[in-house]
C-alpha atoms as a PDB file:
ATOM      1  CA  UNK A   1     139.322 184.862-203.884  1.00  0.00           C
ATOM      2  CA  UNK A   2     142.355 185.715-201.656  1.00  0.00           C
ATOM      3  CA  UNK A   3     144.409 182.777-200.886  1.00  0.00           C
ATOM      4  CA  UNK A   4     144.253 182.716-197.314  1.00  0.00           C
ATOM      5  CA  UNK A   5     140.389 182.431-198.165  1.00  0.00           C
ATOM      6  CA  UNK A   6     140.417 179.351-199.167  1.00  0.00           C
ATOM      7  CA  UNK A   7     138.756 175.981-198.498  1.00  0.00           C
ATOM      8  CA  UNK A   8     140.945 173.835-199.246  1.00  0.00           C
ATOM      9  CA  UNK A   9     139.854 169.819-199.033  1.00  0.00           C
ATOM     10  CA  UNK A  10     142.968 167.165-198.020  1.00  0.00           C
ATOM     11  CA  UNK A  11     142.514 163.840-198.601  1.00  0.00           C
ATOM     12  CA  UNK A  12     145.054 161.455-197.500  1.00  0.00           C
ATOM     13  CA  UNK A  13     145.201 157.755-198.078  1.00  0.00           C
ATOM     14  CA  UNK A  14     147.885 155.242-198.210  1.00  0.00           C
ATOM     15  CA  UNK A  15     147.236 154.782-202.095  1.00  0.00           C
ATOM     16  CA  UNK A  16     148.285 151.687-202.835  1.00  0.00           C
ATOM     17  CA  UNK A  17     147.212 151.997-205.022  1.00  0.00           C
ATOM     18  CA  UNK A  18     144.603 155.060-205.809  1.00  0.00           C
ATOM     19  CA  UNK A  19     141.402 154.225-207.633  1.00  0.00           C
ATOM     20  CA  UNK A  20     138.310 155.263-209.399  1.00  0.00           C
ATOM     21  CA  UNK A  21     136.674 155.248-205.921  1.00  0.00           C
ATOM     22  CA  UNK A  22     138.946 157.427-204.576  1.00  0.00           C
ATOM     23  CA  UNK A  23     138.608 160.157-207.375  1.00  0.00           C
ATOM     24  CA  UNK A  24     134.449 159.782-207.300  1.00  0.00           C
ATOM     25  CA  UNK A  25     134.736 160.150-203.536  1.00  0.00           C
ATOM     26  CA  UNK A  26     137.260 163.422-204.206  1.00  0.00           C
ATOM     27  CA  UNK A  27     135.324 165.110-206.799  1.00  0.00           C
ATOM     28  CA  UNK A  28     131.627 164.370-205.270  1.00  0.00           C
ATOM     29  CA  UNK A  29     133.272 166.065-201.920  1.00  0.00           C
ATOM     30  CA  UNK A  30     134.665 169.028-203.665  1.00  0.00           C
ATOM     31  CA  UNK A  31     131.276 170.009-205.351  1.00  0.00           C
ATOM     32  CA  UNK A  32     129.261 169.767-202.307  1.00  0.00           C
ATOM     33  CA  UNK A  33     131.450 171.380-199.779  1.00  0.00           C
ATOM     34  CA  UNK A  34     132.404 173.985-202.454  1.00  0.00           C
ATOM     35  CA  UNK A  35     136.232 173.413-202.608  1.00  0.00           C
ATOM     36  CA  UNK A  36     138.468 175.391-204.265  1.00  0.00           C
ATOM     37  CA  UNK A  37     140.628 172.439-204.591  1.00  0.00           C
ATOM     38  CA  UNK A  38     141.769 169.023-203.289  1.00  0.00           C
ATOM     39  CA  UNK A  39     144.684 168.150-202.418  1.00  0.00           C
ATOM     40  CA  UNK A  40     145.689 164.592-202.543  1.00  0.00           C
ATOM     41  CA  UNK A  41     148.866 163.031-199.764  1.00  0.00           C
ATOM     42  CA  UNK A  42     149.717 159.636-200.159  1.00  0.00           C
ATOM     43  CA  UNK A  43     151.239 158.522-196.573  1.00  0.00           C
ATOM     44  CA  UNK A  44     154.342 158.595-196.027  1.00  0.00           C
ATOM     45  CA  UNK A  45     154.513 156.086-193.427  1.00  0.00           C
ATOM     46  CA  UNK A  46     151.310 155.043-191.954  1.00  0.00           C
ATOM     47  CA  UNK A  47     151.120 154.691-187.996  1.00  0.00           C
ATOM     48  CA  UNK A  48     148.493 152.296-188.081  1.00  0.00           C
ATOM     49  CA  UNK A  49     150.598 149.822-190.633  1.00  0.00           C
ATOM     50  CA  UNK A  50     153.693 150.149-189.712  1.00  0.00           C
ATOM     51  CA  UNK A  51     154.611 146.436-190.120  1.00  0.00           C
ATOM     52  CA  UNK A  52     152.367 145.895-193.155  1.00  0.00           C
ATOM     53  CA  UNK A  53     153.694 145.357-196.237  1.00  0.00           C
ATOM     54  CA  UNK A  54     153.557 148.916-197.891  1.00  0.00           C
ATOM     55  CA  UNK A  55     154.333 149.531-201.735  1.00  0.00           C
ATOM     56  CA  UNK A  56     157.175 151.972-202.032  1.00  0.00           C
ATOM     57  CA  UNK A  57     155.774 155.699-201.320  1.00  0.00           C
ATOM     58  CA  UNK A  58     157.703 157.153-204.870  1.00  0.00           C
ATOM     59  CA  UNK A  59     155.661 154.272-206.379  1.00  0.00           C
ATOM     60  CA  UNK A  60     152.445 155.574-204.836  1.00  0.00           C
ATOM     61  CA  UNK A  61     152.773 159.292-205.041  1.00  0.00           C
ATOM     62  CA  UNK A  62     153.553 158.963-209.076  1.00  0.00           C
ATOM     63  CA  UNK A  63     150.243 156.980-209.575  1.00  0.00           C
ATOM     64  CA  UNK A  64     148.555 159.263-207.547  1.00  0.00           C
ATOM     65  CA  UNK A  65     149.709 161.761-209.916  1.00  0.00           C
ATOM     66  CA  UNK A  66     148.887 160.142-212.887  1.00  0.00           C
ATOM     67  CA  UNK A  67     145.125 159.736-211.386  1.00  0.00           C
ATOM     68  CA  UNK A  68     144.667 163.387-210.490  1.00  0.00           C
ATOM     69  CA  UNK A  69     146.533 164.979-213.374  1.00  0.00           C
ATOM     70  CA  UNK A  70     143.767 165.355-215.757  1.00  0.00           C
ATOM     71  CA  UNK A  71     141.305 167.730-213.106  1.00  0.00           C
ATOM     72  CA  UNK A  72     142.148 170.958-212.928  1.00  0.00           C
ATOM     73  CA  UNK A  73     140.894 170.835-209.357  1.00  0.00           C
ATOM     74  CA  UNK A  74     143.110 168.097-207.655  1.00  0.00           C
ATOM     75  CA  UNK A  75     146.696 168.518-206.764  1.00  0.00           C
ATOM     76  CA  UNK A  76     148.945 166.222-205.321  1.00  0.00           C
ATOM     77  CA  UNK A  77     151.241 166.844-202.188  1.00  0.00           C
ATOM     78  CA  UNK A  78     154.809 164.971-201.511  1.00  0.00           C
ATOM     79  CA  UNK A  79     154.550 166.628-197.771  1.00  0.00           C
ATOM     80  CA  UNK A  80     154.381 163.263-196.235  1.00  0.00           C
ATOM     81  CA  UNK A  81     156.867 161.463-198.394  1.00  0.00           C
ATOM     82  CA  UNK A  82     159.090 164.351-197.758  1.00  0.00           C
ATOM     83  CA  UNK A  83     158.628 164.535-193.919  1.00  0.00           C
ATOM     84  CA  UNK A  84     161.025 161.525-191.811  1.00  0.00           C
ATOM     85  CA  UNK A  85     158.865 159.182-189.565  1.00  0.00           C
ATOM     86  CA  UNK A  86     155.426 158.272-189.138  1.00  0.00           C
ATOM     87  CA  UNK A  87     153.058 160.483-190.753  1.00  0.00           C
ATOM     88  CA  UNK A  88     150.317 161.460-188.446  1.00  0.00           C
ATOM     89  CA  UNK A  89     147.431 163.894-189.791  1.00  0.00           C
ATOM     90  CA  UNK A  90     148.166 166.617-187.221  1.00  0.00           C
ATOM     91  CA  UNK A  91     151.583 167.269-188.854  1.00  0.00           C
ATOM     92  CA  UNK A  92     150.066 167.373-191.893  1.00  0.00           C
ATOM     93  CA  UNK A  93     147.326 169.496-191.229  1.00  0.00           C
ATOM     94  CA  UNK A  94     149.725 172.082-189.826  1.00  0.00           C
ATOM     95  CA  UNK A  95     152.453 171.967-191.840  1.00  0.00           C
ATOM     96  CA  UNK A  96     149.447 173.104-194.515  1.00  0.00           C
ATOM     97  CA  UNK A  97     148.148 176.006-192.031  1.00  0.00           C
ATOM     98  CA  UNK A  98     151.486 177.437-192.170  1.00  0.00           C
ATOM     99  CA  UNK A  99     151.420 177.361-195.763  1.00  0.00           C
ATOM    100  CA  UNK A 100     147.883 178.548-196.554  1.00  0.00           C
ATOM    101  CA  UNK A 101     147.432 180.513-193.792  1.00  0.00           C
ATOM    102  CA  UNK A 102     145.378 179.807-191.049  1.00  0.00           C
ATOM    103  CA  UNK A 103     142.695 181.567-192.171  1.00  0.00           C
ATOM    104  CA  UNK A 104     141.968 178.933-194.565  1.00  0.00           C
ATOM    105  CA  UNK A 105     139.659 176.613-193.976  1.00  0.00           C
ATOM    106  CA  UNK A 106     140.624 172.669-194.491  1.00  0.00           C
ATOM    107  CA  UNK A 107     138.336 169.662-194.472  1.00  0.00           C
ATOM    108  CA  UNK A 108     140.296 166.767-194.167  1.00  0.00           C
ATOM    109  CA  UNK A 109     138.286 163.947-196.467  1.00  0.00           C
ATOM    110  CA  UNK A 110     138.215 160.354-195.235  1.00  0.00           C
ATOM    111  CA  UNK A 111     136.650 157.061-195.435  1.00  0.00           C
ATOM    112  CA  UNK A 112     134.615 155.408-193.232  1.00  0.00           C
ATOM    113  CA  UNK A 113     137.486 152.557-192.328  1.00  0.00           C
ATOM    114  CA  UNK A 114     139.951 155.235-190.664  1.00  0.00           C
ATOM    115  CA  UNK A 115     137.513 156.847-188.871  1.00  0.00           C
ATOM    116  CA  UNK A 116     136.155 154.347-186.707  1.00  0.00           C
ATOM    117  CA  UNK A 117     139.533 155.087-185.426  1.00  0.00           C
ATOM    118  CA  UNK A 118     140.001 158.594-185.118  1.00  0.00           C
ATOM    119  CA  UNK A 119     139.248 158.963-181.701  1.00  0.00           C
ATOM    120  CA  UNK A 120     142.976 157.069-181.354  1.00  0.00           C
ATOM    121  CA  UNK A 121     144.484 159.953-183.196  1.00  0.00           C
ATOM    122  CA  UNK A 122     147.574 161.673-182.451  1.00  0.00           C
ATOM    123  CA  UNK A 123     145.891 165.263-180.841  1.00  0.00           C
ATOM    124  CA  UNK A 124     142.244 164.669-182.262  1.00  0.00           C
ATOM    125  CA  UNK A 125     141.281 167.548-180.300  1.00  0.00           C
ATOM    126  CA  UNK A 126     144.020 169.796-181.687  1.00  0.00           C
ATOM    127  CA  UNK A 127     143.140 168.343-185.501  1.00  0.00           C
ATOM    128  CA  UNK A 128     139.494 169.125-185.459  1.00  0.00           C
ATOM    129  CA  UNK A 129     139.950 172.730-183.979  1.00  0.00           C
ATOM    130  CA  UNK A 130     141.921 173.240-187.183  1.00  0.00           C
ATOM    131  CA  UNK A 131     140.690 171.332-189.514  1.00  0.00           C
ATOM    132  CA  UNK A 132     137.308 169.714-190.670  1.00  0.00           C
ATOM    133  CA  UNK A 133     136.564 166.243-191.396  1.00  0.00           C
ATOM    134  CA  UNK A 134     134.433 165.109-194.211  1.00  0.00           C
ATOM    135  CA  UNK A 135     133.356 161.140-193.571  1.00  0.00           C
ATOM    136  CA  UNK A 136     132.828 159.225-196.745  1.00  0.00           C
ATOM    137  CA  UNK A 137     130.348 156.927-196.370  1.00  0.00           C
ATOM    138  CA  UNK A 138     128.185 154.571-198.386  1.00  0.00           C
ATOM    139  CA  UNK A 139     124.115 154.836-197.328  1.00  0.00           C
ATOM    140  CA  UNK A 140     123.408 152.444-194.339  1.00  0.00           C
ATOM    141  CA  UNK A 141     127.125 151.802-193.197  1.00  0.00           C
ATOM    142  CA  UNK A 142     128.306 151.604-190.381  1.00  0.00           C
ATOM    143  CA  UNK A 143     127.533 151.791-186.781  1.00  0.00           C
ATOM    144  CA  UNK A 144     130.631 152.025-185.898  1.00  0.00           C
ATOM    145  CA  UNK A 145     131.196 155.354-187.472  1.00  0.00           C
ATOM    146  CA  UNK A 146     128.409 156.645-185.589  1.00  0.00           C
ATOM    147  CA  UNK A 147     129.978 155.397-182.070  1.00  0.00           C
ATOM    148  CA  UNK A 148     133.370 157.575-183.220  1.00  0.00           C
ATOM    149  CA  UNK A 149     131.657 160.677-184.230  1.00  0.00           C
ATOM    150  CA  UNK A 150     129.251 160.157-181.076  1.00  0.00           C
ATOM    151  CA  UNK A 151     132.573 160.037-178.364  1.00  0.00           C
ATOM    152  CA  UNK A 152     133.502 163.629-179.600  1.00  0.00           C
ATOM    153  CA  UNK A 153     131.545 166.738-177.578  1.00  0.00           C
ATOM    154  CA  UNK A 154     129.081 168.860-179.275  1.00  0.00           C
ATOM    155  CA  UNK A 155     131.386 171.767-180.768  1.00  0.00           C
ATOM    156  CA  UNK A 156     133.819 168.851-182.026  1.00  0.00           C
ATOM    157  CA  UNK A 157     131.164 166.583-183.630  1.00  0.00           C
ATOM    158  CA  UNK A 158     129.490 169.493-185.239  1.00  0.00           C
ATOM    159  CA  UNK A 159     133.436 169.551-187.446  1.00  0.00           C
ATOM    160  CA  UNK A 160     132.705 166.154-188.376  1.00  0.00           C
ATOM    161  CA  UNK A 161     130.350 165.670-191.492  1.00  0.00           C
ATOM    162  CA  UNK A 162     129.170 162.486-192.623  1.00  0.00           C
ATOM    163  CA  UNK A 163     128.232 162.738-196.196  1.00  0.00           C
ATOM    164  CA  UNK A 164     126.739 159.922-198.332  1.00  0.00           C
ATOM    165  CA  UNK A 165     128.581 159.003-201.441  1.00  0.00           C
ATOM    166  CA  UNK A 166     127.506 156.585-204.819  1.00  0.00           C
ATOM    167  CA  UNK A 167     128.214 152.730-203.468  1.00  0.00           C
ATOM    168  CA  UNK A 168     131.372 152.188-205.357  1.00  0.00           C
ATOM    169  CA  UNK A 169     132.625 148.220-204.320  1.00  0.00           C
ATOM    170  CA  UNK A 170     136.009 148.900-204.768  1.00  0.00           C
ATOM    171  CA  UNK A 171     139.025 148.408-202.261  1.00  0.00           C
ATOM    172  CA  UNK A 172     142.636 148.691-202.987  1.00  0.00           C
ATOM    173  CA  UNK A 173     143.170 145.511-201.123  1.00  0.00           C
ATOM    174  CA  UNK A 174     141.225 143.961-203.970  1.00  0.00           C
ATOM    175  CA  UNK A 175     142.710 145.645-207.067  1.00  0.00           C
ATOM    176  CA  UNK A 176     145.683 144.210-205.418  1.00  0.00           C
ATOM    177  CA  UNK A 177     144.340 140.510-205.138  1.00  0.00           C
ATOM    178  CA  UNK A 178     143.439 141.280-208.932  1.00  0.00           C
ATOM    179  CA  UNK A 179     146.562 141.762-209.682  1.00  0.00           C
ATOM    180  CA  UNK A 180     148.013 139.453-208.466  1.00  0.00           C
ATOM    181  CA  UNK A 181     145.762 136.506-209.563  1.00  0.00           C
ATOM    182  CA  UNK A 182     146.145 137.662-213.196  1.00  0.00           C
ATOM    183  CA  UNK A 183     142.198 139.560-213.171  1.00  0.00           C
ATOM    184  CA  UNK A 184     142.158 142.746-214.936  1.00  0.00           C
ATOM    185  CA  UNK A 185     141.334 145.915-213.481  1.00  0.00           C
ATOM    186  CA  UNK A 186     140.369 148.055-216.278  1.00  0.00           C
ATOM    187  CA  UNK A 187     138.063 150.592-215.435  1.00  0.00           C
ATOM    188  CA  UNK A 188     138.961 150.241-211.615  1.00  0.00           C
ATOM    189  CA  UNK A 189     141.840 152.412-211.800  1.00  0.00           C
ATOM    190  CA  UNK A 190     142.469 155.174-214.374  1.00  0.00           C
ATOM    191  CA  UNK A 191     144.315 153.592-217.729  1.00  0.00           C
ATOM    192  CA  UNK A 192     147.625 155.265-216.989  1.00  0.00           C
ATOM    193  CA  UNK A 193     147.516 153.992-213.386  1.00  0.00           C
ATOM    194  CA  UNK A 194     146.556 150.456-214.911  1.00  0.00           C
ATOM    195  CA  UNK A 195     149.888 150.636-217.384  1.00  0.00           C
ATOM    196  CA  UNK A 196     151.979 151.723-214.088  1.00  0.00           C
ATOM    197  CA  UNK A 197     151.317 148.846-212.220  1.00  0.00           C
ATOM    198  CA  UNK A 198     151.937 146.728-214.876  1.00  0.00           C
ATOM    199  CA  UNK A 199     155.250 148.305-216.326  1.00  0.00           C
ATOM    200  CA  UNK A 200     156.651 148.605-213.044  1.00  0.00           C
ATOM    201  CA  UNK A 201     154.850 145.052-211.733  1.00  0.00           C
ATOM    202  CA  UNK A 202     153.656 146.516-208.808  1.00  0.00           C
ATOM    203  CA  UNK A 203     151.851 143.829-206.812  1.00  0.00           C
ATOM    204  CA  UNK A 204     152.177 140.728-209.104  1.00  0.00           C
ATOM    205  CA  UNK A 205     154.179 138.745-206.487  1.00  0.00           C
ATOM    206  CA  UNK A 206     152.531 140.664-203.481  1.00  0.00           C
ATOM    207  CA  UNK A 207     151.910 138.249-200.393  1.00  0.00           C
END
């Protein structure tokens, strides 16, 4: 396939830090949507957490690719830890246009959570001309993804694809909470991503 040809899926996430869910979610998308790969972008600088307490961006975008290393399909981009400011999707989407082509087609993969949001988005109407969005959600959740795909206009909405995925409980907010109580979190993060967190005590004394 040329390269300009491609469908290439994006999935950004503040990764902090990445987990099983998160590579399900990534894999179960690439199959169905027929992806010639996904490329993972831990966020630089989120706009919408600005004043949260954010684990270091190196620390995020090495776990990230210790997670993804293993699948020949999954990549990992530093585009957002490389680019100065807050890292809005738009930026993103066409800093990767310019290298891909824009021929290419992108589906940018997301969670339910941000999405209730995205008709707040820096130039939504620019970002779904070029780009898709793939909405991860779990079977009878939520409404309020509905009412954000619903405020887009026919031609926009038809860009936005909901697509049911396996009912995985897990949240990095709570891997963090783990962590930080002393719980393990085998099996809720890949084993080298497990050894990261605690070699480099990543989230032990987190508030």
């Amino acid at each position: 396939m040329d390269q300009q040809q491609q469908r290439i899926g994006i999935m950004g996430g503040t990764f902090d830090p990445i987990h099983i869910g998160h590579l399900v979610t990534a894999e179960t998308v690439r199959l169905a949507f027929n992806l010639d790969k996904v490329i993972f972008v831990p966020a630089g600088l989120p706009p919408n957490k600005q004043s949260a307490s954010i684990t270091s961006i190196r620390h995020r975008y090495i776990m990230t690719v210790m997670a993804t290393y293993s699948n020949p399909y999954f990549f990992v981009s530093s585009i957002e830890m490389d680019r100065p400011g807050p890292s809005y999707t738009i930026d993103t989407i066409r800093e990767f246009c310019a290298l891909y082509g824009r021929k290419t087609e992108f589906f940018f993969i997301t969670g339910s959570d941000a999405v209730t949001d995205l008709p707040t988005w820096k130039e939504v109407d620019s970002l779904l001309t070029i780009c898709q969005f793939v909405v991860a959600a779990r079977p009878g959740c939520s409404i309020a993804v509905d009412k954000a795909i619903n405020y887009f206009d026919g031609m926009q909405r038809q860009r936005i694809h909901r697509f049911a995925t396996k009912e995985l409980e897990i949240s990095s907010t709570d891997i963090r909470e783990r962590v930080k109580k002393g719980f393990s979190i085998k099996y809720i993060v890949p084993e080298s991503v497990e050894n990261y967190i605690l070699k480099e005590g990543l989230y032990a004394n987190s508030k």
